[in-house]
PDB file of N, CA and C in Angstrom:
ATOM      1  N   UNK A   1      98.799 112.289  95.695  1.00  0.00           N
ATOM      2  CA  UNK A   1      99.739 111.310  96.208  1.00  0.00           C
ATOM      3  C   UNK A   1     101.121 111.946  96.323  1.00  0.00           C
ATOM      4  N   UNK A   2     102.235 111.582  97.152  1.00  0.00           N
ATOM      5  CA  UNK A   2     103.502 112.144  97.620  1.00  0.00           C
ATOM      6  C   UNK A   2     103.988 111.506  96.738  1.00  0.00           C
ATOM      7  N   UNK A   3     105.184 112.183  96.301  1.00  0.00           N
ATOM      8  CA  UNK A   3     106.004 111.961  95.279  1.00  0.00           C
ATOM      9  C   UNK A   3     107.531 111.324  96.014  1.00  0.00           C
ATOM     10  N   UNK A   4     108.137 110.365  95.965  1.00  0.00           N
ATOM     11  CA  UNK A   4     109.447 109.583  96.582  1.00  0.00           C
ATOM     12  C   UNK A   4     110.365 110.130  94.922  1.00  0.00           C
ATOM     13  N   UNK A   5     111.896 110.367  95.713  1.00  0.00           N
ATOM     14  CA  UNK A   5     112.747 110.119  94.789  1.00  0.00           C
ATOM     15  C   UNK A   5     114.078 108.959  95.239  1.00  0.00           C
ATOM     16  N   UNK A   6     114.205 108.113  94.694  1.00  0.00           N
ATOM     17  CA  UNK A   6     115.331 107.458  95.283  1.00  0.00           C
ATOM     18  C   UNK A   6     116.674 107.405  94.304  1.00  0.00           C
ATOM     19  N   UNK A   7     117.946 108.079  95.177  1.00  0.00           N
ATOM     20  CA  UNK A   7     118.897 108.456  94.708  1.00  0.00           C
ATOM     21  C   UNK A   7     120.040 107.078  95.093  1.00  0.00           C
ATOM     22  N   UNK A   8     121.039 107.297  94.202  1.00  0.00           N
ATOM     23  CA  UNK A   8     121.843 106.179  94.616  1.00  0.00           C
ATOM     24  C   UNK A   8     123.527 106.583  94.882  1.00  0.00           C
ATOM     25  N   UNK A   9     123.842 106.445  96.080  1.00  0.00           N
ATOM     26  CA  UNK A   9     125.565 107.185  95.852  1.00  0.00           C
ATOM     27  C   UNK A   9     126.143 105.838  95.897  1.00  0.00           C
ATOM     28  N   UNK A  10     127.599 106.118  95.797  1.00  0.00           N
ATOM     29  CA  UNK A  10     128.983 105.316  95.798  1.00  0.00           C
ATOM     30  C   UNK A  10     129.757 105.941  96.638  1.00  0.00           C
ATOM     31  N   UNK A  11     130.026 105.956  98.112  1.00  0.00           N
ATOM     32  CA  UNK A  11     130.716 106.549  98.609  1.00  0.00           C
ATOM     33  C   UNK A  11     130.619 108.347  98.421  1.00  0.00           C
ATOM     34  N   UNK A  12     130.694 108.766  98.186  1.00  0.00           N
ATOM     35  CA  UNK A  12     131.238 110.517  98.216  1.00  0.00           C
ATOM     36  C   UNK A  12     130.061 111.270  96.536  1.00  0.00           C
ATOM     37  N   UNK A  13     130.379 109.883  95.886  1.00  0.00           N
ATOM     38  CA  UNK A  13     129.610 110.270  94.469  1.00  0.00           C
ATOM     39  C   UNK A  13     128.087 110.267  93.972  1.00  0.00           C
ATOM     40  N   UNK A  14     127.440 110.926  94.020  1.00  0.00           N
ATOM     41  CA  UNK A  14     126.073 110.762  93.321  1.00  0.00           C
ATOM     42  C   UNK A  14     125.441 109.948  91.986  1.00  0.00           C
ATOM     43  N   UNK A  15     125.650 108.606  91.625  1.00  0.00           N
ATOM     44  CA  UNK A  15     125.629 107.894  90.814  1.00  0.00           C
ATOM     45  C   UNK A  15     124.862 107.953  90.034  1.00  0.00           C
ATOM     46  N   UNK A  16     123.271 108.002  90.469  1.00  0.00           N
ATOM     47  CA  UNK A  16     122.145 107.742  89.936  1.00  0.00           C
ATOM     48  C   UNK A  16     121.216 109.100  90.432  1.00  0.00           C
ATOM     49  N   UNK A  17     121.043 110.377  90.281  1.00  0.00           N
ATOM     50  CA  UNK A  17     120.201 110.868  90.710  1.00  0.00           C
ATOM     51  C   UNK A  17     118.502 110.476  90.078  1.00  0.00           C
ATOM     52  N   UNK A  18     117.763 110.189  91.095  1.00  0.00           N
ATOM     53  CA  UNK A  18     115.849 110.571  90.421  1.00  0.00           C
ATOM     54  C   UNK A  18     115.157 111.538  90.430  1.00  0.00           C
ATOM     55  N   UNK A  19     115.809 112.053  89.217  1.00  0.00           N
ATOM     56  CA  UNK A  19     115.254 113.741  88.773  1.00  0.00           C
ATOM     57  C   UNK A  19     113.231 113.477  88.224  1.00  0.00           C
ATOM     58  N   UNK A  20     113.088 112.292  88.940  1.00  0.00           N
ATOM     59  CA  UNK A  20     111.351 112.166  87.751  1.00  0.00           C
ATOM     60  C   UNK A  20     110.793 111.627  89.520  1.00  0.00           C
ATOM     61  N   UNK A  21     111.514 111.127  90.049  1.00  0.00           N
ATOM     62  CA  UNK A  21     110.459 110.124  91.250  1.00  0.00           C
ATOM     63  C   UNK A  21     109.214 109.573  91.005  1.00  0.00           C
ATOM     64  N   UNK A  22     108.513 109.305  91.691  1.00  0.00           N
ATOM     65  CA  UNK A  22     107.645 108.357  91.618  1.00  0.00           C
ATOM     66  C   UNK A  22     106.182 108.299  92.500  1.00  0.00           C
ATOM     67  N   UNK A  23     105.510 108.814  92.058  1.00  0.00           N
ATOM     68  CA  UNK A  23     103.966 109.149  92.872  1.00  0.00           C
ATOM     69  C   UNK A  23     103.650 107.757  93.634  1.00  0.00           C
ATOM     70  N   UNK A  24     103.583 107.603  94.872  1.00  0.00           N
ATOM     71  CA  UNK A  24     103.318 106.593  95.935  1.00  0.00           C
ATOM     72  C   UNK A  24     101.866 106.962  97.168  1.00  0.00           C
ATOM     73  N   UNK A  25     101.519 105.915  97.264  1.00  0.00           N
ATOM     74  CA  UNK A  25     100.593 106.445  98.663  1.00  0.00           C
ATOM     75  C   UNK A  25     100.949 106.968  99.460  1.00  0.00           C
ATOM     76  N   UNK A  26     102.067 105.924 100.086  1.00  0.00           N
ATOM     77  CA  UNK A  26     102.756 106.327 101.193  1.00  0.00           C
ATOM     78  C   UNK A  26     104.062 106.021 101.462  1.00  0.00           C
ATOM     79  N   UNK A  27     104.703 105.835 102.616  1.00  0.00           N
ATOM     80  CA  UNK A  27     105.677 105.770 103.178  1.00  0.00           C
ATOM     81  C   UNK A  27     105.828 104.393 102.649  1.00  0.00           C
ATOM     82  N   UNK A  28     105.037 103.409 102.897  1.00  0.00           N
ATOM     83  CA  UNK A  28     105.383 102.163 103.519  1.00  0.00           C
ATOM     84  C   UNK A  28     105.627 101.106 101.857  1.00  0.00           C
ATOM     85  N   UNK A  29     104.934 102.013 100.786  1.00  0.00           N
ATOM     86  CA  UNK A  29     105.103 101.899  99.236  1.00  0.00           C
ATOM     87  C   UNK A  29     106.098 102.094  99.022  1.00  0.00           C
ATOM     88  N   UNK A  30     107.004 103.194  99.214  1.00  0.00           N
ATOM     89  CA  UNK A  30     107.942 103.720  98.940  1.00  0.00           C
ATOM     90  C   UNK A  30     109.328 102.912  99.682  1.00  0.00           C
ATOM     91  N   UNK A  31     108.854 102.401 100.754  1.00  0.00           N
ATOM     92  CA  UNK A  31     109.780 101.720 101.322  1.00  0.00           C
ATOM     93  C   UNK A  31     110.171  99.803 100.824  1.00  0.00           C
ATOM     94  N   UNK A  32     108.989  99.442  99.715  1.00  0.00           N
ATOM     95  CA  UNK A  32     108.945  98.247  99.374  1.00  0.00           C
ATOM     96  C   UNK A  32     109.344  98.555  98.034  1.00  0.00           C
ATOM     97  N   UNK A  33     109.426  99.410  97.488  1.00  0.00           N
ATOM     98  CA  UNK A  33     110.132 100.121  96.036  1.00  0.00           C
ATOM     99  C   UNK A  33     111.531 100.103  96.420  1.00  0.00           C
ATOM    100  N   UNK A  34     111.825 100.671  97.578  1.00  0.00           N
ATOM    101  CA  UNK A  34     113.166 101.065  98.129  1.00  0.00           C
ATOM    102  C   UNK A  34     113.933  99.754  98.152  1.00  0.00           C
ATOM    103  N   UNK A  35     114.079  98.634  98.779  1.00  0.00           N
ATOM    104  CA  UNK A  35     114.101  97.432  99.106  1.00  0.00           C
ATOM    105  C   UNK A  35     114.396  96.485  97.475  1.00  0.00           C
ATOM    106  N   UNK A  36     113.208  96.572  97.029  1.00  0.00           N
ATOM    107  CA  UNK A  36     113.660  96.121  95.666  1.00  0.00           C
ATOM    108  C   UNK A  36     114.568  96.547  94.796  1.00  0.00           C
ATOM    109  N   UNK A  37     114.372  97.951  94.597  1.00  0.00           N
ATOM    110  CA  UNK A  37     115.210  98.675  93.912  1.00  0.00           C
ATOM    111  C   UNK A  37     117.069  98.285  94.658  1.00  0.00           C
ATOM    112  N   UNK A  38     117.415  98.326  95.562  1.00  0.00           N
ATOM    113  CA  UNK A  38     118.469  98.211  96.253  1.00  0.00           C
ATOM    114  C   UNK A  38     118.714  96.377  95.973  1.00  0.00           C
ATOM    115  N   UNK A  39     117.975  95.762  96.241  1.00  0.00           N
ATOM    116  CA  UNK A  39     118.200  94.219  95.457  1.00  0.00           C
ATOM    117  C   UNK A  39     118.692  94.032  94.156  1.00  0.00           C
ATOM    118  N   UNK A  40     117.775  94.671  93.458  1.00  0.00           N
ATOM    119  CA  UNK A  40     118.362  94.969  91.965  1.00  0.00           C
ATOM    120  C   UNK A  40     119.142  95.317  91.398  1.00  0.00           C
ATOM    121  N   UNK A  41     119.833  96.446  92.193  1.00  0.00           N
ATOM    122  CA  UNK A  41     121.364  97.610  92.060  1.00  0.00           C
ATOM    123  C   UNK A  41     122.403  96.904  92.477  1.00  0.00           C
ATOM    124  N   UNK A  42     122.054  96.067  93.924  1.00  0.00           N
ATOM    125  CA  UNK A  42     122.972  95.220  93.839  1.00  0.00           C
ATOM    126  C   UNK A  42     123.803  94.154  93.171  1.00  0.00           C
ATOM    127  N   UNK A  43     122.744  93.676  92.817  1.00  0.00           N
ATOM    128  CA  UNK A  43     122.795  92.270  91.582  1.00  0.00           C
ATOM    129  C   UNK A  43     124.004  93.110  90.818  1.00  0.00           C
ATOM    130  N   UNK A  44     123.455  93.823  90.189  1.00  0.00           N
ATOM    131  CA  UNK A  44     124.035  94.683  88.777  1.00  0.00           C
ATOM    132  C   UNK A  44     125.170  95.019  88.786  1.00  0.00           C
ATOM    133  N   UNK A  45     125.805  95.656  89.963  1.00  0.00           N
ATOM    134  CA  UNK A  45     126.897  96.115  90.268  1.00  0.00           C
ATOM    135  C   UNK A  45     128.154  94.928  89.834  1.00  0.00           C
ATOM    136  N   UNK A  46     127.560  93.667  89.761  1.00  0.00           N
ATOM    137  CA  UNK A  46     128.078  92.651  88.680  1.00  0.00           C
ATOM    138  C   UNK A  46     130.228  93.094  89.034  1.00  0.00           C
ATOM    139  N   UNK A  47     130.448  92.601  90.269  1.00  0.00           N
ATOM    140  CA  UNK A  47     132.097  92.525  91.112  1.00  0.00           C
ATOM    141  C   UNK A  47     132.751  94.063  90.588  1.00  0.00           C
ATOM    142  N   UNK A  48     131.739  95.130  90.679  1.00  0.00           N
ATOM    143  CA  UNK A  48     132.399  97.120  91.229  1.00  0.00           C
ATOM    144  C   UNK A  48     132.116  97.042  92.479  1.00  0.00           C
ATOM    145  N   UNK A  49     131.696  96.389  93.523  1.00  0.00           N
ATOM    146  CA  UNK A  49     132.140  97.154  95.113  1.00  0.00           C
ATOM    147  C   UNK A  49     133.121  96.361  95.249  1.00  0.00           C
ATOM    148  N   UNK A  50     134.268  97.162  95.429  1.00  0.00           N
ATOM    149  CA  UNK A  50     135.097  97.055  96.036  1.00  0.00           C
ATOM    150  C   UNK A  50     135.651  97.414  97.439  1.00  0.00           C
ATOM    151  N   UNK A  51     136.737  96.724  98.076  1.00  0.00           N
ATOM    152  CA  UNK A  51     136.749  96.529  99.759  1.00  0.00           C
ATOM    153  C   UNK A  51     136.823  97.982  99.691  1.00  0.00           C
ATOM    154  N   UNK A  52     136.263  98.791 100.946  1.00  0.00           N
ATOM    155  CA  UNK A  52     136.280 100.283 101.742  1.00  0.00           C
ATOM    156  C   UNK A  52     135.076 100.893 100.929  1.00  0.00           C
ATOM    157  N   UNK A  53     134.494 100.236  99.865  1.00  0.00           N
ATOM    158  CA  UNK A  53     133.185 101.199  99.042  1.00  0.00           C
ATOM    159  C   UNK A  53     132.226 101.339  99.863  1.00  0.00           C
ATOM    160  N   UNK A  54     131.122 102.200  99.769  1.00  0.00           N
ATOM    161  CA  UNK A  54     130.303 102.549 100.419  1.00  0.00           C
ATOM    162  C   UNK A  54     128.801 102.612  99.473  1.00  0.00           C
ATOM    163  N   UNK A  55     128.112 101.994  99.562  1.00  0.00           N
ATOM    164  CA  UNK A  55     126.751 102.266  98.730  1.00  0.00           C
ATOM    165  C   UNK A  55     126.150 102.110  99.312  1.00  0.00           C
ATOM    166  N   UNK A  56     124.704 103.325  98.985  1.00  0.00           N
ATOM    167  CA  UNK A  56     123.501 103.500 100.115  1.00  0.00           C
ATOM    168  C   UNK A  56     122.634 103.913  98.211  1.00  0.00           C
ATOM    169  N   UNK A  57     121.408 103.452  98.989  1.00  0.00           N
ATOM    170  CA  UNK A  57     120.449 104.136  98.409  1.00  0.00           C
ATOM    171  C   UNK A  57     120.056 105.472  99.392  1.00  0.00           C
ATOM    172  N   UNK A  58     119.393 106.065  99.066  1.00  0.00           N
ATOM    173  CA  UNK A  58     118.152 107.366  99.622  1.00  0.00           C
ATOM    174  C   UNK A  58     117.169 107.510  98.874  1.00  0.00           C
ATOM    175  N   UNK A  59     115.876 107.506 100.408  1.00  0.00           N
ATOM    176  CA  UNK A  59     114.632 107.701  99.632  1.00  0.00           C
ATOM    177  C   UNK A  59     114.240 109.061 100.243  1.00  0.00           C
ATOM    178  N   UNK A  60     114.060 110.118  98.997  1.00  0.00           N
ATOM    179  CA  UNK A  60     114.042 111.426  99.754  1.00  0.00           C
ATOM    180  C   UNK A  60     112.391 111.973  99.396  1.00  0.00           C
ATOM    181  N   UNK A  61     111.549 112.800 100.042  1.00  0.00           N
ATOM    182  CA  UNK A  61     110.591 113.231  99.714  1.00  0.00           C
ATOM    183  C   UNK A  61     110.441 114.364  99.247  1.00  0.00           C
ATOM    184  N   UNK A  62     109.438 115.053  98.504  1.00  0.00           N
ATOM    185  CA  UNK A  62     109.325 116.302  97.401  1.00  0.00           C
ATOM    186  C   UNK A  62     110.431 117.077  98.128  1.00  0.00           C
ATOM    187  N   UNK A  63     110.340 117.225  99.254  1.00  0.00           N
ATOM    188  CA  UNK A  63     111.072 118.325 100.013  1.00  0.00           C
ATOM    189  C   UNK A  63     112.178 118.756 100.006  1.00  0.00           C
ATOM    190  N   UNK A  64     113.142 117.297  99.777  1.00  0.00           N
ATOM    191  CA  UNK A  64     114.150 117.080 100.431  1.00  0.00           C
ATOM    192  C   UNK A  64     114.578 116.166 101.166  1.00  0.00           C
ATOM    193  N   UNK A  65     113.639 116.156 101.775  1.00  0.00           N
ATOM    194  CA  UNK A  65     113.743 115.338 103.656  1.00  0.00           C
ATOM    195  C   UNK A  65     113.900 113.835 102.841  1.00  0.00           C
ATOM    196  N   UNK A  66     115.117 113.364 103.810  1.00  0.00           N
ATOM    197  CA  UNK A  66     115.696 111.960 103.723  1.00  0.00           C
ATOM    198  C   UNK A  66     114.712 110.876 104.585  1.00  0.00           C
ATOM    199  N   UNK A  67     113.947 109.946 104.362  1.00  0.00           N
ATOM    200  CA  UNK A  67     113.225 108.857 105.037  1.00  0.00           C
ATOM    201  C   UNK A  67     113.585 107.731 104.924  1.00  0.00           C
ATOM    202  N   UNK A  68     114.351 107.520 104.168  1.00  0.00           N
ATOM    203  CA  UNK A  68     115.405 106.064 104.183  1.00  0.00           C
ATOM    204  C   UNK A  68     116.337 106.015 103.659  1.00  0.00           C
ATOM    205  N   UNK A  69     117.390 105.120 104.434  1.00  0.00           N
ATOM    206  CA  UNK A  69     118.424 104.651 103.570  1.00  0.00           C
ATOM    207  C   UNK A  69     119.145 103.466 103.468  1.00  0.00           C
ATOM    208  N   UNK A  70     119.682 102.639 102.588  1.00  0.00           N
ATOM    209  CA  UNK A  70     119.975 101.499 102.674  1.00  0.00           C
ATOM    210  C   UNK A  70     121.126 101.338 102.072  1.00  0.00           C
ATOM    211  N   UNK A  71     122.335 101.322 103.175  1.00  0.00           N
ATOM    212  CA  UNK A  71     123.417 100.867 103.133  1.00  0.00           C
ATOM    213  C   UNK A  71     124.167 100.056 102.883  1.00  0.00           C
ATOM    214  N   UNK A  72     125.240  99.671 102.067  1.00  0.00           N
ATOM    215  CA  UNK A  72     126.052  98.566 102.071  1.00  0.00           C
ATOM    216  C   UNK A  72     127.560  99.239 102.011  1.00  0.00           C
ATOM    217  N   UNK A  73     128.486  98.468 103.133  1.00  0.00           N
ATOM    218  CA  UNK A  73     129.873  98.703 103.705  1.00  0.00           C
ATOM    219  C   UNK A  73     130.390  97.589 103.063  1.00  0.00           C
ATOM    220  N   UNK A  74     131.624  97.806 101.915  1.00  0.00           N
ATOM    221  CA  UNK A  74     132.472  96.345 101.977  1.00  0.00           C
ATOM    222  C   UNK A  74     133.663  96.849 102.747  1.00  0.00           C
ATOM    223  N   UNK A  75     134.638  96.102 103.855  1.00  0.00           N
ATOM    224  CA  UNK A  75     136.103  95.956 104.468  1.00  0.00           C
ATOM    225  C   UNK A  75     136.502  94.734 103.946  1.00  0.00           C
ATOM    226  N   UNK A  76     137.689  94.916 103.893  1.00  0.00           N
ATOM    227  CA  UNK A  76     138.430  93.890 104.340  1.00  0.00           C
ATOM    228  C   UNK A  76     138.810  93.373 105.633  1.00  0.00           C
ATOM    229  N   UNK A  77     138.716  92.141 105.579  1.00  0.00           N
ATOM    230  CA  UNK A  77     139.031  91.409 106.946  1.00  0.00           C
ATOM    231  C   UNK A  77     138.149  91.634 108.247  1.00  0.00           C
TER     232      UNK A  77
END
């Protein structure tokens, strides 16, 4: 089975690296892990994004190679 790692930045910073990832079937596993996981991070973040922050997850494979990402932009106005 392919191994997913999903990393978490803050703008410019590497917050959360997944130095262990997570053995998945496939893509489409990894992408319903992805989804939750990003629901959850959100919650938590409990009023730290602040206006101009930038948070994305990444779901990267053994390789390297980036296959998703899930963004959140706060602005003002």
């Amino acid at each position: 089975m392919p191994r997913f790692y999903f990393n978490v930045r803050n703008g410019d910073r590497m917050n959360d690296r997944d130095e262990l990832g997570q053995e998945l079937p496939d893509r489409r596993a990894a992408w319903e892990i992805a989804t939750r996981y990003a629901g959850d991070s959100l919650r938590d973040l409990d009023g730290d994004l602040q206006p101009d922050d930038d948070w994305r997850l990444e779901v990267q494979t053994e390789d390297g190679a980036r296959i998703f990402q899930i963004s959140i932009r706060a602005r003002l106005g």
